[in-house]
N, C-alpha and C. Protein backbone atom coordinates (compact mmCIF):
# COMPACT_ATOMS: atom_id res chain seq x y z
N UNK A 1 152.84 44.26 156.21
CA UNK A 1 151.61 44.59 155.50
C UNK A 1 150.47 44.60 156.52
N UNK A 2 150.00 45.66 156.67
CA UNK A 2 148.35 46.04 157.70
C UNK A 2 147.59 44.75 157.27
N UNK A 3 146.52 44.53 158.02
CA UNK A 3 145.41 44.15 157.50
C UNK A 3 144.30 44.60 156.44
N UNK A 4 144.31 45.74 156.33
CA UNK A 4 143.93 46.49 155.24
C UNK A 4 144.14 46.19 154.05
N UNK A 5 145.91 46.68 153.99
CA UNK A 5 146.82 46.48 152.63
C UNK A 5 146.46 44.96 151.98
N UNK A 6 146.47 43.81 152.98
CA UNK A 6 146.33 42.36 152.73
C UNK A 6 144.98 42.66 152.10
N UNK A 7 143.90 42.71 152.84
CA UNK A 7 142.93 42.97 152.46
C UNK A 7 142.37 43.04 150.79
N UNK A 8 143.28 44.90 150.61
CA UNK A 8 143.13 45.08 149.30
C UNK A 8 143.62 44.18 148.27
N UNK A 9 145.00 43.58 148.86
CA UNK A 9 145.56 43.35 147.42
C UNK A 9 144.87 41.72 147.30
N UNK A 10 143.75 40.89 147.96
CA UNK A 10 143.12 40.10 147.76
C UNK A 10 141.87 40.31 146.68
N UNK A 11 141.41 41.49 147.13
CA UNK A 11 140.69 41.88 146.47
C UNK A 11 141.21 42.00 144.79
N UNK A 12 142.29 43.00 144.77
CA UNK A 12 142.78 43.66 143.38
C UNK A 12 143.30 41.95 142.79
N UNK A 13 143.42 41.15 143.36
CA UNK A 13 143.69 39.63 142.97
C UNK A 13 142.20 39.47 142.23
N UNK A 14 141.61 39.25 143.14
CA UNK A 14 140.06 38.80 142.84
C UNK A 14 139.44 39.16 141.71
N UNK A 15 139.39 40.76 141.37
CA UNK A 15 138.92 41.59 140.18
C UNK A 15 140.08 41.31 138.71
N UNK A 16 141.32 40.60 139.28
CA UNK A 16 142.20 40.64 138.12
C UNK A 16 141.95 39.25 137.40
N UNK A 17 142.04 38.36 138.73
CA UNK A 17 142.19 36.74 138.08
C UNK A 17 140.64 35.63 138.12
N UNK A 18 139.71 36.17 138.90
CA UNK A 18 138.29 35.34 139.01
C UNK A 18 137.16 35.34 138.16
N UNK A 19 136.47 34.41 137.88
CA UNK A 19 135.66 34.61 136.99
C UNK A 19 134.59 35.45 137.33
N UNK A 20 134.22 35.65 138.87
CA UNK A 20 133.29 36.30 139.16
C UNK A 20 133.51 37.57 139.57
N UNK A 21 135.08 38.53 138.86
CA UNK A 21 135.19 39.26 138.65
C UNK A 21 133.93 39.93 138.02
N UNK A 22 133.80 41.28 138.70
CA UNK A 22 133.13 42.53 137.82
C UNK A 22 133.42 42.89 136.26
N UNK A 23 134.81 42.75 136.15
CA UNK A 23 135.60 43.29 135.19
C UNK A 23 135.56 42.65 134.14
N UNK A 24 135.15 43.14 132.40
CA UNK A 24 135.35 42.67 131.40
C UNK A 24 136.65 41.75 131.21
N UNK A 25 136.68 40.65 130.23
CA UNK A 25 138.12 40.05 129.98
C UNK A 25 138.49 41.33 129.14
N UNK A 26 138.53 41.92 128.75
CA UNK A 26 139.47 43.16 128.32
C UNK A 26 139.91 44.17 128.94
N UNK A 27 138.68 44.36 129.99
CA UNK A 27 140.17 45.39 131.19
C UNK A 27 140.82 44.24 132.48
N UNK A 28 140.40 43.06 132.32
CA UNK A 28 141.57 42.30 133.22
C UNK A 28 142.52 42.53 132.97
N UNK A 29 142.45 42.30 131.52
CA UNK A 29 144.27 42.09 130.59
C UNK A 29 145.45 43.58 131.03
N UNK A 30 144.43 44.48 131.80
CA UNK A 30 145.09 45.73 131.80
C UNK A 30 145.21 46.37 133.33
N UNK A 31 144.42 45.80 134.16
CA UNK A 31 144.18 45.95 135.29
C UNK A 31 145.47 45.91 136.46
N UNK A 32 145.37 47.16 136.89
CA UNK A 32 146.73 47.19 137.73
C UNK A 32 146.35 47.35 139.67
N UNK A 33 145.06 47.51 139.56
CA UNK A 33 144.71 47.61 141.26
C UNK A 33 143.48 48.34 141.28
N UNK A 34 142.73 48.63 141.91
CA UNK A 34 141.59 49.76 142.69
C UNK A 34 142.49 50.43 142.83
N UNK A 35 141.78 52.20 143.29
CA UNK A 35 142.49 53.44 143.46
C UNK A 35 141.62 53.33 144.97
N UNK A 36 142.53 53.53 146.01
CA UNK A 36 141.89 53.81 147.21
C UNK A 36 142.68 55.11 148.26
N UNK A 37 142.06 55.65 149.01
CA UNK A 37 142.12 56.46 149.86
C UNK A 37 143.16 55.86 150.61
N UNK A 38 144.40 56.57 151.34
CA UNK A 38 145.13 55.97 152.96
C UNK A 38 144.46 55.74 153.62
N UNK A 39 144.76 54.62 153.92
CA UNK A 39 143.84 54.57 155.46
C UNK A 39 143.71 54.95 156.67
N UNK A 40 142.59 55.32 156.92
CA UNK A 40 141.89 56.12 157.64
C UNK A 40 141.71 55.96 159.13
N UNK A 41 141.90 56.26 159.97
CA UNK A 41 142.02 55.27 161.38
C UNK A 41 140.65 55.66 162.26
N UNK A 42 140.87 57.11 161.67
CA UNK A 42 139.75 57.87 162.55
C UNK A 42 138.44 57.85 161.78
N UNK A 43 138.40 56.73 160.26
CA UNK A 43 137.47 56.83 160.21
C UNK A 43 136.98 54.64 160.10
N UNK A 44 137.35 54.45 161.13
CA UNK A 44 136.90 52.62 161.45
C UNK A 44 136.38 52.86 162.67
N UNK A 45 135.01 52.84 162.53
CA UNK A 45 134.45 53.51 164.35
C UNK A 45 133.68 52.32 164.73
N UNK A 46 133.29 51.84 165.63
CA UNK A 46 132.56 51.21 166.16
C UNK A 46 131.61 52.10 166.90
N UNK A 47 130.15 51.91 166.62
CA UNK A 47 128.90 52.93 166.83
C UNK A 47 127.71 51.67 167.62
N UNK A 48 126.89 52.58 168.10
CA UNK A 48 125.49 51.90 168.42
C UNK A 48 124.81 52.18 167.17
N UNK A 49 124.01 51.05 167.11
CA UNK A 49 122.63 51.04 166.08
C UNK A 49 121.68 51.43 166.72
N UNK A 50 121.72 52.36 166.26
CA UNK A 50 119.96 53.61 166.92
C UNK A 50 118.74 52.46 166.25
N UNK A 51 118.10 51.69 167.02
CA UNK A 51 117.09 51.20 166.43
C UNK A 51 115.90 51.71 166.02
N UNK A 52 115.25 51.53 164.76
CA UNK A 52 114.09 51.98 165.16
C UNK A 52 112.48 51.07 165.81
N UNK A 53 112.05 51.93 166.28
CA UNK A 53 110.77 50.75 167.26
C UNK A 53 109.81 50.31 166.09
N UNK A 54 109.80 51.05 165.15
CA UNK A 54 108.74 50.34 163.55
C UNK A 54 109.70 50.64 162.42
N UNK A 55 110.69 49.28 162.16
CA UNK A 55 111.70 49.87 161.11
C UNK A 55 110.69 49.16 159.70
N UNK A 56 111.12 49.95 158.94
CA UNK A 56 110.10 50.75 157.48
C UNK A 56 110.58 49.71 156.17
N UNK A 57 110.05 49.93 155.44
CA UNK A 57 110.01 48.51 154.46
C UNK A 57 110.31 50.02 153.12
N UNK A 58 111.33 49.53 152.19
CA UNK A 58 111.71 50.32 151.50
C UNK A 58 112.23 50.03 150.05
N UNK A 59 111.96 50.69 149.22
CA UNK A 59 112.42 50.43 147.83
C UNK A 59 113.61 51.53 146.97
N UNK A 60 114.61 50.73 146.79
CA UNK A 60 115.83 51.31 146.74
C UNK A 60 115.56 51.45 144.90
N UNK A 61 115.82 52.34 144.54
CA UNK A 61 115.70 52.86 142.96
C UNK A 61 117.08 52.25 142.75
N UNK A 62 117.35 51.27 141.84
CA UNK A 62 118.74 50.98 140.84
C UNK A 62 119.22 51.49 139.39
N UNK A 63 120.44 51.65 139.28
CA UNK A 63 120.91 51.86 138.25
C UNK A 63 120.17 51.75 136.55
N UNK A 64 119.40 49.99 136.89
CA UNK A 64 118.92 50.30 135.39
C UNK A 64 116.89 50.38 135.35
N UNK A 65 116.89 51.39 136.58
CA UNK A 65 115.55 51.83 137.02
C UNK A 65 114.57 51.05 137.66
N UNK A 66 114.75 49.40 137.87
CA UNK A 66 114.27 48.80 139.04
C UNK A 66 114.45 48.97 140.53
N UNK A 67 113.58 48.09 140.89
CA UNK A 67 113.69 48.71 142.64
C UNK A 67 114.47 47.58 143.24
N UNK A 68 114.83 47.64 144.52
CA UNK A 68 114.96 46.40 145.84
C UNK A 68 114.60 46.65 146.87
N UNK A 69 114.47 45.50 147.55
CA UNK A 69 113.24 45.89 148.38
C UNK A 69 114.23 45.89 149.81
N UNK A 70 114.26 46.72 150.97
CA UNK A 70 115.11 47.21 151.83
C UNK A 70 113.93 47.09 153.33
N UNK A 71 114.90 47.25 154.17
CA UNK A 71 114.33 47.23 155.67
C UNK A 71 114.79 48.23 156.07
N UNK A 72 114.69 49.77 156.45
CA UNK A 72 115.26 50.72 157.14
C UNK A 72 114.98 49.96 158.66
N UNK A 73 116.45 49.87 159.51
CA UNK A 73 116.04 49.21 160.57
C UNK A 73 116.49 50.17 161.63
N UNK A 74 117.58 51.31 161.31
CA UNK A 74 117.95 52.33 161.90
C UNK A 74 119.22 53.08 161.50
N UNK A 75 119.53 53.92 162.48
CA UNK A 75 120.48 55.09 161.93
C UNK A 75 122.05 54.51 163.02
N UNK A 76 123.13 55.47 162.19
CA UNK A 76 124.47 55.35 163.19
C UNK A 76 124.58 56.94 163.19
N UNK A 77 125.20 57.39 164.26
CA UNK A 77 125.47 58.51 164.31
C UNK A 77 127.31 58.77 164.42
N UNK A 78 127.77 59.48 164.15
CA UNK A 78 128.90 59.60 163.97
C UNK A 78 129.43 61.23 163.52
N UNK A 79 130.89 61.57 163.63
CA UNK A 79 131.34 62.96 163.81
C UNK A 79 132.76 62.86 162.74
N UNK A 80 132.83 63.58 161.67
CA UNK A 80 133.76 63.73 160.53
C UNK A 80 134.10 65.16 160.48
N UNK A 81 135.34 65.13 160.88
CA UNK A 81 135.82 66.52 161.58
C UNK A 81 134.95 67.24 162.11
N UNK A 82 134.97 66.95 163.36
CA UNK A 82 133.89 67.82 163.69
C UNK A 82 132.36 68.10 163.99
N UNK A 83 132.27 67.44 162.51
CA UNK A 83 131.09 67.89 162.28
C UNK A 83 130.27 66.42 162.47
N UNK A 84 129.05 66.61 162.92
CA UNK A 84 127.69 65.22 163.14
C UNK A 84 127.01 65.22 162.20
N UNK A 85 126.96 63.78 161.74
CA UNK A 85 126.27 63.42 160.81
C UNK A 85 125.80 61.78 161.44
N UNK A 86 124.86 61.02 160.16
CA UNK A 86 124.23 60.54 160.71
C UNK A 86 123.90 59.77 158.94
N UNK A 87 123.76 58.22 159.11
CA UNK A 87 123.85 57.19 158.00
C UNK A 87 122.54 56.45 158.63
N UNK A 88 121.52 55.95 157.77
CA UNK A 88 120.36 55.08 157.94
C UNK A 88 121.24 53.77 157.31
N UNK A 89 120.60 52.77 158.41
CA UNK A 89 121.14 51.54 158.28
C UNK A 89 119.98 50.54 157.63
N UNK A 90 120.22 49.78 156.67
CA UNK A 90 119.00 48.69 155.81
C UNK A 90 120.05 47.27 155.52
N UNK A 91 118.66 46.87 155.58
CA UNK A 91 119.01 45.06 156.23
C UNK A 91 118.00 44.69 154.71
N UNK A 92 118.15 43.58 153.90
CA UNK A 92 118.08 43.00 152.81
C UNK A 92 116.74 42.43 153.26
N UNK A 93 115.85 42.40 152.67
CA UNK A 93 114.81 41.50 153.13
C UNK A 93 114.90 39.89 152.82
N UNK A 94 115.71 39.75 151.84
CA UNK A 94 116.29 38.30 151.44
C UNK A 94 117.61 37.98 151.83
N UNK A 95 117.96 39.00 153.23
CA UNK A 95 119.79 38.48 153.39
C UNK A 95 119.31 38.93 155.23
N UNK A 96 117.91 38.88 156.06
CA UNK A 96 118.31 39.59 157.06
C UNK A 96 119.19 39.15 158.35
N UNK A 97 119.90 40.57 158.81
CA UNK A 97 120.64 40.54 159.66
C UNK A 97 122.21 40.65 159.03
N UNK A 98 122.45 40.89 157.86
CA UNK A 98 122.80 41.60 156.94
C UNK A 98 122.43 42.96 156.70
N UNK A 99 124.21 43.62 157.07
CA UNK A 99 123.46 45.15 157.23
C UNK A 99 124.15 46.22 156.01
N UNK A 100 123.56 47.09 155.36
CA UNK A 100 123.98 47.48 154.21
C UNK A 100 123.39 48.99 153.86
N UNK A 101 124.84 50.09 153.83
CA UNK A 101 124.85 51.62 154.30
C UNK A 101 125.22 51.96 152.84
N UNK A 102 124.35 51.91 151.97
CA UNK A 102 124.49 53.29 150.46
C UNK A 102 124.77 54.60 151.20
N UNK A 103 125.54 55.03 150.60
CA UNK A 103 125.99 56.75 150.52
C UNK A 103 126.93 57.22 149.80
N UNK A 104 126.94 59.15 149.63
CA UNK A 104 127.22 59.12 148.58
C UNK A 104 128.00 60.53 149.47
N UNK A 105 129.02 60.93 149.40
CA UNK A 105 129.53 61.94 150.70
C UNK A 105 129.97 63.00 149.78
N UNK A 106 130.85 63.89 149.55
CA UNK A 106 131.58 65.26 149.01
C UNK A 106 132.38 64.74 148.13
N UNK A 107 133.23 63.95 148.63
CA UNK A 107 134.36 63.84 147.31
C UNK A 107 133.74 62.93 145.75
N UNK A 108 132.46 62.62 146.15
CA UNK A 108 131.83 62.46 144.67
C UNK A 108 131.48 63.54 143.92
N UNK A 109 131.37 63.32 142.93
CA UNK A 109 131.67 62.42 141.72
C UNK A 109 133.51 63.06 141.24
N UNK A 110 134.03 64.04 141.82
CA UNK A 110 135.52 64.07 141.46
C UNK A 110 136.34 63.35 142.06
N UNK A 111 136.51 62.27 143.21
CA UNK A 111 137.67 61.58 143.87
C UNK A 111 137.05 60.09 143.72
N UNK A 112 135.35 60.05 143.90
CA UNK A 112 134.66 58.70 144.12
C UNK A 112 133.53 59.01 143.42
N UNK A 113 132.89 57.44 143.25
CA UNK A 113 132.17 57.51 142.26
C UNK A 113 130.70 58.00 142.31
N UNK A 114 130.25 58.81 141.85
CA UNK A 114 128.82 60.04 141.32
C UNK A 114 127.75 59.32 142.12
N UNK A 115 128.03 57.87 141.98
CA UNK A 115 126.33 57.65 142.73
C UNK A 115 126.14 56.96 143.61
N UNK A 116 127.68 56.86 144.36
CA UNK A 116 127.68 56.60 145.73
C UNK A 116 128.87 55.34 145.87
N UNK A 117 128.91 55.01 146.85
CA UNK A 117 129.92 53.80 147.85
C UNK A 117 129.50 53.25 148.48
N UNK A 118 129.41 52.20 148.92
CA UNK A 118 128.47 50.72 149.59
C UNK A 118 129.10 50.42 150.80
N UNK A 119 128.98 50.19 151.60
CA UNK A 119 129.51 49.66 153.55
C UNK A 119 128.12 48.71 153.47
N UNK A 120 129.21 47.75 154.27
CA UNK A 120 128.64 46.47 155.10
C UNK A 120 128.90 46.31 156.53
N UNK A 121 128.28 47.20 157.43
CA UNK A 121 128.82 47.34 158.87
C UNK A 121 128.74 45.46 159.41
N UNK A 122 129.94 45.31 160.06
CA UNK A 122 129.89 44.14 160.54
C UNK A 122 129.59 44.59 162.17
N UNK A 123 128.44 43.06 163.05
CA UNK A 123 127.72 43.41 163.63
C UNK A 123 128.95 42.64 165.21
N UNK A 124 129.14 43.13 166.00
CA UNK A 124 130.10 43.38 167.25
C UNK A 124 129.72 43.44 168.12
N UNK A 125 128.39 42.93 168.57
CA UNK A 125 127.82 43.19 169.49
C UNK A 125 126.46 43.30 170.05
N UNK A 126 125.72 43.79 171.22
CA UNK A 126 124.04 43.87 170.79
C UNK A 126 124.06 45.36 170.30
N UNK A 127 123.41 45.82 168.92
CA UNK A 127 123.07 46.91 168.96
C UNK A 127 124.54 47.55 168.54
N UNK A 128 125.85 46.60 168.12
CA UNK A 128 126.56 47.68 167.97
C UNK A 128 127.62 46.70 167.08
N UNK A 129 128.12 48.23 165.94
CA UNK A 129 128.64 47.60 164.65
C UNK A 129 130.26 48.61 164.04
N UNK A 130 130.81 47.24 163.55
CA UNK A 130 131.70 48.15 163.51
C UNK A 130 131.92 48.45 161.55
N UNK A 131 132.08 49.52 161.81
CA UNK A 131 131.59 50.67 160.78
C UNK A 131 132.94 51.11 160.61
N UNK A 132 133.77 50.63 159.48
CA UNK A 132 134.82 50.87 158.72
C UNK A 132 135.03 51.61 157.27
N UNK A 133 134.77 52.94 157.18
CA UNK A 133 135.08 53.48 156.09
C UNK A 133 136.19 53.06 155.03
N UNK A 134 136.75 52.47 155.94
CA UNK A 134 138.42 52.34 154.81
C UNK A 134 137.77 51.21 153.85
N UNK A 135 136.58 50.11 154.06
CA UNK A 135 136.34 48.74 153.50
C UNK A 135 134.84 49.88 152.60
N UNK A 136 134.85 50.66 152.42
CA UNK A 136 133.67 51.28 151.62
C UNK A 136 133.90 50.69 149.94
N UNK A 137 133.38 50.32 149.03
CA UNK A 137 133.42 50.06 147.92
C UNK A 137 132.42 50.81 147.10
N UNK A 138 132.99 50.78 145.47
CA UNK A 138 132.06 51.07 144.72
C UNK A 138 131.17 49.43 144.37
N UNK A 139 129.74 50.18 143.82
CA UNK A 139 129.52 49.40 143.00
C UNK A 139 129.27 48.70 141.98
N UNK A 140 129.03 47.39 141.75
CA UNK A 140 129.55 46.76 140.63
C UNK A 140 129.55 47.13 139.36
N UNK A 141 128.19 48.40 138.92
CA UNK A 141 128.09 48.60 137.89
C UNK A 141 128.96 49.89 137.88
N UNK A 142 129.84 50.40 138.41
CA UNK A 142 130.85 50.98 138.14
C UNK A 142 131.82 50.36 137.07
N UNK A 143 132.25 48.75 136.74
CA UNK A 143 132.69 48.20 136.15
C UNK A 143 132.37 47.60 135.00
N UNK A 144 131.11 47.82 135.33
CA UNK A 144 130.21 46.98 133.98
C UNK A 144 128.86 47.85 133.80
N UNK A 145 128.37 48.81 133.59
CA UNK A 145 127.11 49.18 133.43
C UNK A 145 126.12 48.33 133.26
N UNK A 146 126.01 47.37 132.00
CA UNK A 146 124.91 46.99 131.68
C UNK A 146 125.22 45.34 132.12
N UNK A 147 125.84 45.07 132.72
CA UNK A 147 125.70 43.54 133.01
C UNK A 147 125.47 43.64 135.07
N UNK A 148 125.59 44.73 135.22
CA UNK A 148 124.72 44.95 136.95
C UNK A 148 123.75 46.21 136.80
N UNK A 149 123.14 45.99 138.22
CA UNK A 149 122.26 46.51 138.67
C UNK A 149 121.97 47.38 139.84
N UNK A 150 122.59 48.26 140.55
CA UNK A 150 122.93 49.12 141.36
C UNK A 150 122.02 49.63 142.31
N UNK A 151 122.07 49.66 143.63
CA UNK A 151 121.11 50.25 143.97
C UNK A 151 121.91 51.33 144.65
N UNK A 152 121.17 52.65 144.14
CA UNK A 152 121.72 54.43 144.01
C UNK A 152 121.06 54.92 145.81
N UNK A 153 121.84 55.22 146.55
CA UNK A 153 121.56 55.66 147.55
C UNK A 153 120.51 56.75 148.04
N UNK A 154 119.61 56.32 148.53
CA UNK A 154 118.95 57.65 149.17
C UNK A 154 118.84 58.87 149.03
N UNK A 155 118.19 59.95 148.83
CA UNK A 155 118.53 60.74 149.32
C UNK A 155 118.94 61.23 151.28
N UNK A 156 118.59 60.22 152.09
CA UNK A 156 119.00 60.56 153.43
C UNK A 156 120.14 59.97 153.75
N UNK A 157 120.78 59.20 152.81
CA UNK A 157 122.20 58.54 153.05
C UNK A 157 123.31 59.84 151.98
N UNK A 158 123.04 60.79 152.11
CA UNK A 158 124.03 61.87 151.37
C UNK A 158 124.43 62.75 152.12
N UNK A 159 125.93 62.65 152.29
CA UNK A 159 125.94 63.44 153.10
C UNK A 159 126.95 64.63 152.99
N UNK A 160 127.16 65.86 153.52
CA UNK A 160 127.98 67.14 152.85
C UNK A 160 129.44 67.01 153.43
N UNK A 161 129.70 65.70 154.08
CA UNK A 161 131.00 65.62 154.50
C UNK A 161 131.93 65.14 153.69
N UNK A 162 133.19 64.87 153.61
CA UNK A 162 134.21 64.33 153.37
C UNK A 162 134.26 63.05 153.65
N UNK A 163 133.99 61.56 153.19
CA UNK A 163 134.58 60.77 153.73
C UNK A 163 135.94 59.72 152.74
N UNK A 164 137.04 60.66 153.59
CA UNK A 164 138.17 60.23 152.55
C UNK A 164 138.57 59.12 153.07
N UNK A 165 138.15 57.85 152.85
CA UNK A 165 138.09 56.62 152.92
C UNK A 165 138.12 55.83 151.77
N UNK A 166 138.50 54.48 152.06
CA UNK A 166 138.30 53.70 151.16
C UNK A 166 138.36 53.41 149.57
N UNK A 167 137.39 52.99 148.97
CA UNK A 167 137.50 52.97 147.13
C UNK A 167 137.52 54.82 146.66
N UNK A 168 138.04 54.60 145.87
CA UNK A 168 138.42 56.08 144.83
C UNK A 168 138.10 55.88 143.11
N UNK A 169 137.44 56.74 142.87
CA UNK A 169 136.73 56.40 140.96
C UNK A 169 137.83 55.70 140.89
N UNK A 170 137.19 54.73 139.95
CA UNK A 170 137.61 53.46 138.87
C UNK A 170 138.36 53.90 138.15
N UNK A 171 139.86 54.11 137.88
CA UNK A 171 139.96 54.34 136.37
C UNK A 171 140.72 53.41 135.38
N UNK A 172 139.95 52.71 134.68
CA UNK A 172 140.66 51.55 133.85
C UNK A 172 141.87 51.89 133.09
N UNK A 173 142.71 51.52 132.67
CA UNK A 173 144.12 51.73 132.00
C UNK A 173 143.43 50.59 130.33
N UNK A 174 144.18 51.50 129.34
CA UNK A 174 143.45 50.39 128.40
C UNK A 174 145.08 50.30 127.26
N UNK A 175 145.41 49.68 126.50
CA UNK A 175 146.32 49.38 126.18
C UNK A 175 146.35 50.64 125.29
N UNK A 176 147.31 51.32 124.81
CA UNK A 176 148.02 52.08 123.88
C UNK A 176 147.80 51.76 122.40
C-alpha cells in the first residue's frame, strides 16, 4: 500500500467512524469511501513561493455568504500538460504560516466539485513548498451544506486546466 492509498483509507476511516466527521449519522451508515482520482505523480511538485514584497489582506466570500479574512502572500507557478499556469497562495490570518490554495480547475463541476478543491501546500524549505495535487480535498460543506461554511475560491485561483488529482464529487450511496 503507497503512502497515498494509507493515507486515504485513514481518512475514508475518519469520515465513516469519528464524531468530527463531516458526514450526517445517516450517510455514515452507508458510506463506502471518497471517490478520488489515480494518483498522480506528475502532479506532487515541489515549487518556489513567488513572494510578494506587500502581500494583501483579503476577504474570501463563503458558502453561506460571509467572508474570511485571508493574507494573499504569493503565487506558485507550475505547468499541466504543457501548459503554465499559476495558483495565489493565502495564509489564515488566525493560523499564520499556514498555507491554503482554493481552486476550482476544468473537471468541475462534472468529475469534482462546482465550487472548487482546497490544498494545504506543506512548507519544505525557505520559500519552497511541496504542492501535492493528489492530497486536494473537497470542502466540508460538500457534506453538509448547512452545518459548514465554505470559503468559494477566487476568481484568480480558476483555472482552464485539468487537474486530475485527488478528491472526485461526493456521491453518497443511500439505502434502497
Amino acid at each position: 500500500m503507497t503512502a497515498l492509498e494509507q493515507f486515504r483509507k485513514l481518512k475514508d476511516d475518519h469520515f465513516r467512524q469519528d464524531a468530527g466527521s463531516p458526514l450526517s449519522p445517516e450517510l455514515k451508515k452507508t458510506f463506502t469511501g471518497l471517490n478520488y482520482f489515480p494518483e498522480n505523480d506528475a502532479l506532487n511538485l515541489t515549487l518556489d513561493l513567488e513572494r510578494y514584497e506587500a502581500p494583501e489582506h483579503v476577504e474570501m466570500q463563503t458558502s453561506k455568504g460571509d467572508v474570511r479574512d485571508y493574507i494573499r502572500v504569493g503565487q506558485i507557478r507550475f505547468s499541466v500538460d504543457q501548459d503554465q499556469v499559476s495558483l495565489q497562495v493565502y495564509e489564515s490570518e488566525d493560523d499564520p504560516g499556514s498555507y491554503f490554495v482554493p481552486f476550482i480547475d476544468a473537471t468541475a463541476p462534472r468529475e469534482t466539485y462546482g465550487a472548487g478543491r482546497y490544498l494545504e501546500p506543506e512548507r519544505v524549505g525557505h520559500d519552497r513548498l511541496l504542492v501535492d495535487f493528489n492530497l486536494a480535498y473537497n470542502p466540508y460543506c460538500v457534506y453538509d451544506y448547512a452545518r459548514w461554511s465554505c470559503p468559494i475560491p477566487p476568481t484568480e485561483n480558476r483555472l482552464s486546466v485539468r487537474i486530475e488529482a485527488g478528491e472526485k464529487n461526493f456521491e453518497p450511496h443511500y439505502p434502497e
